[in-house]
PDB file of N, CA and C in Angstrom:
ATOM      1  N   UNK A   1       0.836  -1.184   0.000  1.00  0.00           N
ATOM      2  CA  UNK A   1       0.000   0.000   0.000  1.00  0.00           C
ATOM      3  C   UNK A   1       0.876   1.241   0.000  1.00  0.00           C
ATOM      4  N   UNK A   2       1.908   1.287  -0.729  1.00  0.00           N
ATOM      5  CA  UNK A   2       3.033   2.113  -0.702  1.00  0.00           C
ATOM      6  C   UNK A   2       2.396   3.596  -1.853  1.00  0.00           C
ATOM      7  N   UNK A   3       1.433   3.284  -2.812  1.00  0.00           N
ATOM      8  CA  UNK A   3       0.985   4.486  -3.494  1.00  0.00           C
ATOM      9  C   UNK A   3      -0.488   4.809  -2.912  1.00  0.00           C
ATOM     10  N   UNK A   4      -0.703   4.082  -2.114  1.00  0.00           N
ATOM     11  CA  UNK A   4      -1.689   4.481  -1.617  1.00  0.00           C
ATOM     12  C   UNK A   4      -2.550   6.157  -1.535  1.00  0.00           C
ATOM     13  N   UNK A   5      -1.542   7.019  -1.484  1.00  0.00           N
ATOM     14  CA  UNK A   5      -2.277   8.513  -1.750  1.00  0.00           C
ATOM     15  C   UNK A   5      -2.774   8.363  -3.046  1.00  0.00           C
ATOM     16  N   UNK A   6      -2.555   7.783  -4.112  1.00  0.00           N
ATOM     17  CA  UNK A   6      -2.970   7.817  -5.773  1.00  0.00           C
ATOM     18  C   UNK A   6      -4.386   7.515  -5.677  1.00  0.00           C
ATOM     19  N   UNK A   7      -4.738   6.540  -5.115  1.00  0.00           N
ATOM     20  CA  UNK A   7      -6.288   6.033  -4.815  1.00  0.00           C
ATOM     21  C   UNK A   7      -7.235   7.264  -3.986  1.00  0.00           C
ATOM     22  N   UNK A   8      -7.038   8.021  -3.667  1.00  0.00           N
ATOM     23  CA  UNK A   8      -7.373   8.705  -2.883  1.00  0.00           C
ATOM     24  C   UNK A   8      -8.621   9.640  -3.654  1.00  0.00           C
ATOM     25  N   UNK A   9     -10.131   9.749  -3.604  1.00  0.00           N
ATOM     26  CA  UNK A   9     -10.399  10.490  -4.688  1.00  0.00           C
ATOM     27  C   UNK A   9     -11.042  11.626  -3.871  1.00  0.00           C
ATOM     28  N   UNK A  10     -11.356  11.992  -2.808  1.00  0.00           N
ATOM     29  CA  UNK A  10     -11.945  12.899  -1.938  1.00  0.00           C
ATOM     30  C   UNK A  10     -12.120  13.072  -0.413  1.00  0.00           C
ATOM     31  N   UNK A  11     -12.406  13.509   0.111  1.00  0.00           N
ATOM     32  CA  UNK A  11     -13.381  13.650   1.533  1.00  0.00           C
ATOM     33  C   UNK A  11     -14.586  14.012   2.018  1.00  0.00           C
ATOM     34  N   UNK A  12     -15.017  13.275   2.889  1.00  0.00           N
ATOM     35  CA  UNK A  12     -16.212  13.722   2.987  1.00  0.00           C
ATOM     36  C   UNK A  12     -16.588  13.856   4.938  1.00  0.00           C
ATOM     37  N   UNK A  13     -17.537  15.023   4.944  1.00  0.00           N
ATOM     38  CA  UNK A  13     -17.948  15.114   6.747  1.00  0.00           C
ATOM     39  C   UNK A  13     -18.750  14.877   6.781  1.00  0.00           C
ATOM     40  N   UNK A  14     -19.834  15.061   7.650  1.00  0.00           N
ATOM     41  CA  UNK A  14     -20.985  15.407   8.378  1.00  0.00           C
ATOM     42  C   UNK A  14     -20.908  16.532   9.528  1.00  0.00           C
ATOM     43  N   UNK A  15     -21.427  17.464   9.576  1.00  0.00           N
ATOM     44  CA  UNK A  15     -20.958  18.564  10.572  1.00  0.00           C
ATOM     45  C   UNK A  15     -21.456  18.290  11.447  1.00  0.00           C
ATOM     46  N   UNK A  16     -20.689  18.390  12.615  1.00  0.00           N
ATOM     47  CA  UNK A  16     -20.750  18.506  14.229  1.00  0.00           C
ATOM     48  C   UNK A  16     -20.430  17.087  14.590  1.00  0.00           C
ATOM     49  N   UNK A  17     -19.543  16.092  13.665  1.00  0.00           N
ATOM     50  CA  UNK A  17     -18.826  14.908  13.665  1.00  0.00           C
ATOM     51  C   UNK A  17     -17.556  15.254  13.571  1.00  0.00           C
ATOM     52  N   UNK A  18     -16.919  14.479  14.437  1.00  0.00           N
ATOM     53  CA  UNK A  18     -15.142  14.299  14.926  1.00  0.00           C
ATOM     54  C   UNK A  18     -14.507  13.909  14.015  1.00  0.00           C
ATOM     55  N   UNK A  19     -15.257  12.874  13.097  1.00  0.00           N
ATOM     56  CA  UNK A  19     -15.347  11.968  12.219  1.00  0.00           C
ATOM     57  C   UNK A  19     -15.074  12.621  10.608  1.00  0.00           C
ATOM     58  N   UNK A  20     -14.274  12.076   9.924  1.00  0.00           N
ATOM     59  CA  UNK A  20     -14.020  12.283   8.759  1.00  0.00           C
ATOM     60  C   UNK A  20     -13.852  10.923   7.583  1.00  0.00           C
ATOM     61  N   UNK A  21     -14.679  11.076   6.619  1.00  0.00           N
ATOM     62  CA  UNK A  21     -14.135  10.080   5.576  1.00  0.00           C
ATOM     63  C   UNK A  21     -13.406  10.184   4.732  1.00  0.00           C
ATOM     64  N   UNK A  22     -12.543   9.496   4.339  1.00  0.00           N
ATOM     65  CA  UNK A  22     -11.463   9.306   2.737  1.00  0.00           C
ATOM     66  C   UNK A  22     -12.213   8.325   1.639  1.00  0.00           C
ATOM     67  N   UNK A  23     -12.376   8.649   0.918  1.00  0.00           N
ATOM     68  CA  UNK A  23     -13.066   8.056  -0.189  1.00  0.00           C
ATOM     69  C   UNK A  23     -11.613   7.403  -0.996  1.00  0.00           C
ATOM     70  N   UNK A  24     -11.411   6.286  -1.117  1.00  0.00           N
ATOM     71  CA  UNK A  24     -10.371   5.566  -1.553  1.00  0.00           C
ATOM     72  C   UNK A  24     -11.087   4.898  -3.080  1.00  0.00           C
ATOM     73  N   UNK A  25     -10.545   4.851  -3.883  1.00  0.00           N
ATOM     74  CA  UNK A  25     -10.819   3.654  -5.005  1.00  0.00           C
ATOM     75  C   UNK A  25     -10.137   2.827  -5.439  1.00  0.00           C
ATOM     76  N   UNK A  26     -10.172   1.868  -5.035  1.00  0.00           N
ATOM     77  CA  UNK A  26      -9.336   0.334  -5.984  1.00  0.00           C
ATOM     78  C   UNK A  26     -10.197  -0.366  -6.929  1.00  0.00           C
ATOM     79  N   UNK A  27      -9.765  -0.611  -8.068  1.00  0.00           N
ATOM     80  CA  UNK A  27     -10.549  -1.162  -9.144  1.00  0.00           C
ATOM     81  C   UNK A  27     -11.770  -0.562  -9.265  1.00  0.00           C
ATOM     82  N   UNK A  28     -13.014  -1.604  -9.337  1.00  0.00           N
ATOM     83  CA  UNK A  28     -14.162  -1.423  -9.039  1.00  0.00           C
ATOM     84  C   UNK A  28     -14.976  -1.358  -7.905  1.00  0.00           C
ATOM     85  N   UNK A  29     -14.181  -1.175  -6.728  1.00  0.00           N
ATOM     86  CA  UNK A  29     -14.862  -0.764  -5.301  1.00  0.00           C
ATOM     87  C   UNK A  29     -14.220   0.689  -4.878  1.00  0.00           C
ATOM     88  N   UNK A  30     -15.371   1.049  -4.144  1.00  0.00           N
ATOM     89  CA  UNK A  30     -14.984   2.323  -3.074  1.00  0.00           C
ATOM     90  C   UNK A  30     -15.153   2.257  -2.135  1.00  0.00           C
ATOM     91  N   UNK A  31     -13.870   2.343  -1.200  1.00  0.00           N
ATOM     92  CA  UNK A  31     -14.247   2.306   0.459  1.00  0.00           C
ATOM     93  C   UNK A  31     -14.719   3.963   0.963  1.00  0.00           C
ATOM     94  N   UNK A  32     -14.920   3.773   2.373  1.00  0.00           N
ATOM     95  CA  UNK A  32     -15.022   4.579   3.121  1.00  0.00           C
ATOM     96  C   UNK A  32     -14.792   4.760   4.042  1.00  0.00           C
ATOM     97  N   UNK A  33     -13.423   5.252   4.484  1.00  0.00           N
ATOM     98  CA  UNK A  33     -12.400   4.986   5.388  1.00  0.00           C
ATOM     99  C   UNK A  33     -12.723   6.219   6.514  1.00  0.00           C
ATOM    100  N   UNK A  34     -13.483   6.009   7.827  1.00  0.00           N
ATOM    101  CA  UNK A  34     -13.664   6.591   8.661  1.00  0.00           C
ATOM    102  C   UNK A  34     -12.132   7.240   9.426  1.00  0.00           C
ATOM    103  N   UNK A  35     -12.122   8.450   9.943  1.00  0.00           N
ATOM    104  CA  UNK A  35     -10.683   9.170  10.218  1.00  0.00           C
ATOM    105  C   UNK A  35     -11.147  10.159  11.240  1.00  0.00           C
ATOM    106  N   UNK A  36     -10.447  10.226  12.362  1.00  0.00           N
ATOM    107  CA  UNK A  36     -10.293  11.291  13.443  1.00  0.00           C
ATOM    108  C   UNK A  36      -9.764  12.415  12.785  1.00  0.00           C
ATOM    109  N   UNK A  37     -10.534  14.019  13.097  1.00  0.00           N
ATOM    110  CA  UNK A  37      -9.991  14.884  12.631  1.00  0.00           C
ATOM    111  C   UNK A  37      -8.760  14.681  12.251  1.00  0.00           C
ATOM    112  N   UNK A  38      -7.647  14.829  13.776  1.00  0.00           N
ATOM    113  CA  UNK A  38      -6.319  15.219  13.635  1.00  0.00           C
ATOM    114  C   UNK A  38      -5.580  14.070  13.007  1.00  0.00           C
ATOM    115  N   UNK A  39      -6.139  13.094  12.222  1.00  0.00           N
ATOM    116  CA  UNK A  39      -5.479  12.195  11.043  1.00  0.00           C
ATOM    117  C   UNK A  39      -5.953  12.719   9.779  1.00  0.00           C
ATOM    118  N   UNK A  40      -7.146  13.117  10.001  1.00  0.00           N
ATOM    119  CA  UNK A  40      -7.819  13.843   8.416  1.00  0.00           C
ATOM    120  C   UNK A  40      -7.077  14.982   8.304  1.00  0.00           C
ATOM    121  N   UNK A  41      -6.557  15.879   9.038  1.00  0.00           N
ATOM    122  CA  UNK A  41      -5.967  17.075   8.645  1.00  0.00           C
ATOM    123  C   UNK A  41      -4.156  16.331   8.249  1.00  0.00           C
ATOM    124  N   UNK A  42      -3.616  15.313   8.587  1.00  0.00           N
ATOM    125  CA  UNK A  42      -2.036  14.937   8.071  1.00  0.00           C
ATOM    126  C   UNK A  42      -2.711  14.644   7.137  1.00  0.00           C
ATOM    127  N   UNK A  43      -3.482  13.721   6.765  1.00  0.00           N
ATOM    128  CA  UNK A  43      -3.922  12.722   5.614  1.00  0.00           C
ATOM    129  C   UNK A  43      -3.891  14.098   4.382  1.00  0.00           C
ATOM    130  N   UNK A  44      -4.837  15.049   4.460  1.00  0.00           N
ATOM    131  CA  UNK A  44      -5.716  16.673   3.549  1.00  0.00           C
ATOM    132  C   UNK A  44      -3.885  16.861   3.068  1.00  0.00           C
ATOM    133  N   UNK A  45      -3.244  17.306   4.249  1.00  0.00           N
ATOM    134  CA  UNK A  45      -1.911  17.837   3.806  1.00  0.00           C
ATOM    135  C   UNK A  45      -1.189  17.280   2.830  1.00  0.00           C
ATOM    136  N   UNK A  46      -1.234  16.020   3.303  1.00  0.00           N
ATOM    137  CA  UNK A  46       0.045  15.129   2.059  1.00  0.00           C
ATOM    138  C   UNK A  46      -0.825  15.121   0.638  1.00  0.00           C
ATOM    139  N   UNK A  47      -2.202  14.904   0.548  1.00  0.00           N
ATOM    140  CA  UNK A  47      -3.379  14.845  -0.151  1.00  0.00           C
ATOM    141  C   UNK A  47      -3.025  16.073  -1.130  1.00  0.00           C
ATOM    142  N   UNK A  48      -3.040  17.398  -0.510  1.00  0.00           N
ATOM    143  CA  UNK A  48      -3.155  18.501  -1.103  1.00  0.00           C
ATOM    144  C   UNK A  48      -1.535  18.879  -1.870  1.00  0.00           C
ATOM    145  N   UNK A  49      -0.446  18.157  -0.958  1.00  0.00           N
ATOM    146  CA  UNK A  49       0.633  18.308  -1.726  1.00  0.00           C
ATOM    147  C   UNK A  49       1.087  17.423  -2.875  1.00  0.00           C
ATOM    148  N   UNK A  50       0.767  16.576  -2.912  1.00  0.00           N
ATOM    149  CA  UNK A  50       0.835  14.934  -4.151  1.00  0.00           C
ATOM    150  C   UNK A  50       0.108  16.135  -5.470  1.00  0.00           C
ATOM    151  N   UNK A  51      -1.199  16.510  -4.815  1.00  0.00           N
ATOM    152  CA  UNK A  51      -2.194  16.873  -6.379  1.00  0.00           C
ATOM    153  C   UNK A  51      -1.329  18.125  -6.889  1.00  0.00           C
ATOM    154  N   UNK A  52      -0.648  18.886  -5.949  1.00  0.00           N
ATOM    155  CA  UNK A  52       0.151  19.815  -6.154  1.00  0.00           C
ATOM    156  C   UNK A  52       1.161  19.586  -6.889  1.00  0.00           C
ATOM    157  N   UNK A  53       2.134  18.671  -6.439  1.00  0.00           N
ATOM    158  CA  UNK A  53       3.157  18.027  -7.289  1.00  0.00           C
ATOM    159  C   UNK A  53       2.809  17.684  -8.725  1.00  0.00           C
ATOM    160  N   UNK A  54       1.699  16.587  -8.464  1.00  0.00           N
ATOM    161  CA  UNK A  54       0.822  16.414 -10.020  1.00  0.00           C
ATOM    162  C   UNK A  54       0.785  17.313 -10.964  1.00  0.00           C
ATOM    163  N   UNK A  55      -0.106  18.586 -10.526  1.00  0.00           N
ATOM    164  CA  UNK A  55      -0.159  20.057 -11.405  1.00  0.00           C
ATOM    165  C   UNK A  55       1.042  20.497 -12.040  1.00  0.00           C
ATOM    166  N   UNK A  56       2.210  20.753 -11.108  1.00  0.00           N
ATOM    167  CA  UNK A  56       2.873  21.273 -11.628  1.00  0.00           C
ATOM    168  C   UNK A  56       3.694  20.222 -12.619  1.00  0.00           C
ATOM    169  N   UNK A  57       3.901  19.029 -12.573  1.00  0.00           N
ATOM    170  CA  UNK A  57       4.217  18.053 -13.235  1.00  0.00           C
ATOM    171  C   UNK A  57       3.841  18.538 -14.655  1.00  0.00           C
ATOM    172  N   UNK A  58       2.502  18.261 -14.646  1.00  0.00           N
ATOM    173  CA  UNK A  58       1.705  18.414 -16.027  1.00  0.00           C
ATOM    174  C   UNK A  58       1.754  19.476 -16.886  1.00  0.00           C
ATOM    175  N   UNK A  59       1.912  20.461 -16.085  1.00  0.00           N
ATOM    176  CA  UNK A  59       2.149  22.031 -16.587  1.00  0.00           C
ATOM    177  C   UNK A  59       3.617  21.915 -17.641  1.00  0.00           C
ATOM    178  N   UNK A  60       4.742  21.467 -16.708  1.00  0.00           N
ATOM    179  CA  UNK A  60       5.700  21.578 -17.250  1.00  0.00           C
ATOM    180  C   UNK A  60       5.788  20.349 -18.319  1.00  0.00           C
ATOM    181  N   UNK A  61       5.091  19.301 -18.571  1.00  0.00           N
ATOM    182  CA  UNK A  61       4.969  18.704 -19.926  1.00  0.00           C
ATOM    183  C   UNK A  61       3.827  19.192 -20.806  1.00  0.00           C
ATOM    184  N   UNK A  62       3.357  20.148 -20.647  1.00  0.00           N
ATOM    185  CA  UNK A  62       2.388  20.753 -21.502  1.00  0.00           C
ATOM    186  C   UNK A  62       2.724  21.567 -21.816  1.00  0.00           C
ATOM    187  N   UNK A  63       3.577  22.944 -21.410  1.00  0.00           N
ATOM    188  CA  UNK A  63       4.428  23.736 -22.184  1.00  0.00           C
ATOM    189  C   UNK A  63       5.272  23.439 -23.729  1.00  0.00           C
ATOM    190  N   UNK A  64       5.281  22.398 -24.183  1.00  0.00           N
ATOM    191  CA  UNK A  64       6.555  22.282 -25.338  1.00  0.00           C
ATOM    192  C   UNK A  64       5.349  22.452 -26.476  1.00  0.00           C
ATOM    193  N   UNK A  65       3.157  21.647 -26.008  1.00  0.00           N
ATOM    194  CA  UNK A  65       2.986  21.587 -26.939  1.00  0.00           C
ATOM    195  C   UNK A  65       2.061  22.738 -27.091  1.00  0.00           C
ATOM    196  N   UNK A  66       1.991  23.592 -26.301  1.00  0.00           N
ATOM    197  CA  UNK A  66       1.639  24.784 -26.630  1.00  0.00           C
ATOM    198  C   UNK A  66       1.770  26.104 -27.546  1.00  0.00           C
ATOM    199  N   UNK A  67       3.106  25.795 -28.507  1.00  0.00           N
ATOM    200  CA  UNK A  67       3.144  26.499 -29.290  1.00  0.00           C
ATOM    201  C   UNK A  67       2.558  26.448 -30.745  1.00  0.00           C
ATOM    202  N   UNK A  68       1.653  25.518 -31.019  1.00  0.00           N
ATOM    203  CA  UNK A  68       0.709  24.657 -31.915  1.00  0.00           C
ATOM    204  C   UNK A  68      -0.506  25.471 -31.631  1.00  0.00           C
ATOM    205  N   UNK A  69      -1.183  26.407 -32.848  1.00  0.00           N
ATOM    206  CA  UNK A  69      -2.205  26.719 -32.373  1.00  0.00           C
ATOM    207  C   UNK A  69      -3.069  26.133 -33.400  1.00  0.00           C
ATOM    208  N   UNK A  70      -4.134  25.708 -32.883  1.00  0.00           N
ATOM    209  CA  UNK A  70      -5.325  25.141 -33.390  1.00  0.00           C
ATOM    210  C   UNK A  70      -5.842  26.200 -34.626  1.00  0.00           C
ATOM    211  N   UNK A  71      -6.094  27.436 -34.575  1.00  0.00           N
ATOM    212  CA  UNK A  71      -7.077  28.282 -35.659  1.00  0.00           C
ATOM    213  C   UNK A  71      -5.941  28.612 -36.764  1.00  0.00           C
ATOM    214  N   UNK A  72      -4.946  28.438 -36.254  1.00  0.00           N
ATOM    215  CA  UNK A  72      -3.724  28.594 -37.821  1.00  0.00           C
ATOM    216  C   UNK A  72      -3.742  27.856 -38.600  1.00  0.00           C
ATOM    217  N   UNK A  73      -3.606  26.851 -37.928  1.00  0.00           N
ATOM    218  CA  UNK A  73      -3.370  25.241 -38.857  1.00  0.00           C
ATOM    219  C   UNK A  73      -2.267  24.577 -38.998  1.00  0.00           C
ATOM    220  N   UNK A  74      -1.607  24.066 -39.940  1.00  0.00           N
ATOM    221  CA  UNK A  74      -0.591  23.759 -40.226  1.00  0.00           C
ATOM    222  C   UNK A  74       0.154  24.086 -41.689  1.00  0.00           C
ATOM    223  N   UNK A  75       0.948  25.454 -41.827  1.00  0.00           N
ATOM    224  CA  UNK A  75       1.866  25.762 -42.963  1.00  0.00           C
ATOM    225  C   UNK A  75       2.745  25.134 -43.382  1.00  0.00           C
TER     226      UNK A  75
END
């Protein structure tokens, strides 16, 4: 369970609950992994930095094909 943040597709509360869920996906099932705040807030952090990493990942392989514009065409 070493990529385990990759599976990760959301969170979810109920207000005025301690209680937090992680919505995980493997294959064709989805769990619902019950979490004490102060694990849901480490869990959000690493969560929010992975998708971060991701972004900027993508950005910088999407720059080379950006100089291709669609309404010109090809000369």
């Amino acid at each position: 369970m070493g990529n385990s943040i990759y599976s990760i597709v959301g969170f979810s509360h109920i207000e005025g609950s301690w209680f937090w869920n992680v919505l995980i996906v493997r294959g064709k099932h989805c769990y619902r992994i019950p979490l004490l705040y102060p694990f849901y807030y480490i869990l959000f952090a690493l969560y929010k930095r992975r998708i971060q990493m991701n972004l900027e990942s993508y950005k910088k392989h999407e720059e080379p094909y950006r100089s291709f514009n669609v309404d010109e065409g090809i000369e």
